[in-house]
Protein backbone atom coordinates (compact mmCIF):
# COMPACT_ATOMS: atom_id res chain seq x y z
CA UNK A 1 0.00 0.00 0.00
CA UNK A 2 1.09 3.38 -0.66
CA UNK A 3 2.72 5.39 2.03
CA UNK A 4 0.19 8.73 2.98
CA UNK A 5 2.87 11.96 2.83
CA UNK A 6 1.99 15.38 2.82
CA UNK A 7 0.83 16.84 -0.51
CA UNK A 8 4.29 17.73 -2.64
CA UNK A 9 4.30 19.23 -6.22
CA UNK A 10 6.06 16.24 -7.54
CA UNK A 11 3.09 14.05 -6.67
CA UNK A 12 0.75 16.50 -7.36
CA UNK A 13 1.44 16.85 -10.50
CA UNK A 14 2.46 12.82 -10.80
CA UNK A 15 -1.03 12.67 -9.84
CA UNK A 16 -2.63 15.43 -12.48
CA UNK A 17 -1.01 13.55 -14.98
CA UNK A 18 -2.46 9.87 -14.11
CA UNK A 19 -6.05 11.54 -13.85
CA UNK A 20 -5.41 12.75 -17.57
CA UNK A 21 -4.17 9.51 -18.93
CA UNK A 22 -7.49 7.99 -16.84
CA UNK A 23 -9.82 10.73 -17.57
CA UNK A 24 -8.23 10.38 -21.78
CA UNK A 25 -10.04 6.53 -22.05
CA UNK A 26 -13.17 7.54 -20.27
CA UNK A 27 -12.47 5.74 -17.14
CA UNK A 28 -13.78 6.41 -13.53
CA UNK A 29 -11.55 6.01 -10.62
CA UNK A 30 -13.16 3.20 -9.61
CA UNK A 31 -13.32 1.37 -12.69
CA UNK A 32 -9.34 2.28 -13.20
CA UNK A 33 -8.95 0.60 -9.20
CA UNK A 34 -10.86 -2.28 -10.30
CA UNK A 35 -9.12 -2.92 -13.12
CA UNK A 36 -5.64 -2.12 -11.69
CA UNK A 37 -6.57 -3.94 -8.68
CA UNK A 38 -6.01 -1.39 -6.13
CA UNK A 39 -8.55 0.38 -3.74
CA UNK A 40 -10.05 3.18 -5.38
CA UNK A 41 -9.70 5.50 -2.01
CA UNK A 42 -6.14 5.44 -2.47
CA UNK A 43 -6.21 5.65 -6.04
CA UNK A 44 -7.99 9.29 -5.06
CA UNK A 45 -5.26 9.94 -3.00
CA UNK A 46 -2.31 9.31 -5.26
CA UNK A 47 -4.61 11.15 -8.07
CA UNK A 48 -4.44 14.19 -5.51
CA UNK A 49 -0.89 13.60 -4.52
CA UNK A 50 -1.13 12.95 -0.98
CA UNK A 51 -0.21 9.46 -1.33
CA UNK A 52 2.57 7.96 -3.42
CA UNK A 53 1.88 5.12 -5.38
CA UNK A 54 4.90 2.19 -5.16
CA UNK A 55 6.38 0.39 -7.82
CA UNK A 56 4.12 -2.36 -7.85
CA UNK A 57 1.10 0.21 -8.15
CA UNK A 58 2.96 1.89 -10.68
CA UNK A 59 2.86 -1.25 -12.85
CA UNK A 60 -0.29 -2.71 -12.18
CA UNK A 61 -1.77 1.04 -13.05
CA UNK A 62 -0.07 1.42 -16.67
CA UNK A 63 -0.81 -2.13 -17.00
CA UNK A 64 -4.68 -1.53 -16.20
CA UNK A 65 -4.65 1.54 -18.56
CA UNK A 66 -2.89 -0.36 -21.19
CA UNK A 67 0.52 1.91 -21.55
CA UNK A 68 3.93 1.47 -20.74
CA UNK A 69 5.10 2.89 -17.00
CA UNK A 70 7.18 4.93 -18.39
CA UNK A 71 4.01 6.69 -20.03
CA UNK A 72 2.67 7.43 -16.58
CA UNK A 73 5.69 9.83 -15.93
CA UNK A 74 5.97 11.73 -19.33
CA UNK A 75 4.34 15.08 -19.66
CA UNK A 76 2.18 15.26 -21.71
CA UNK A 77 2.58 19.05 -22.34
């Protein structure tokens, strides 16, 4: 599980750019948690950047929204 740290503008804008990728195929958080396999209330809070999302979350995410990992840390301008 993710470790809960105070809001940083790393992960906050980590998080801005997972909610685009998400919010690009039409998926809810929930549906994204489902499919991803993680609990959607954390999936809000990496989303807002008050949680960080490990390794393992970071691959089961991009795997549940079809894209490489890499993807999930590229801006997308």
């Amino acid at each position: 599980m993710p470790d809960r740290v105070p809001p940083d503008a790393d992960l906050i804008a980590w998080g801005m750019r997972l909610r685009r990728l998400r919010e690009a195929q039409g998926l809810s958080i929930e549906t994204l948690a489902e499919k991803a396999g993680v609990s959607a209330r954390q999936l809000i809070r990496v989303e807002h950047g008050t949680t960080s999302a490990t390794v393992t979350w970071v691959l089961m995410i991009a795997e549940a929204l079809g894209v490489h990992p890499a993807d999930l840390f590229r801006d997308s301008g």
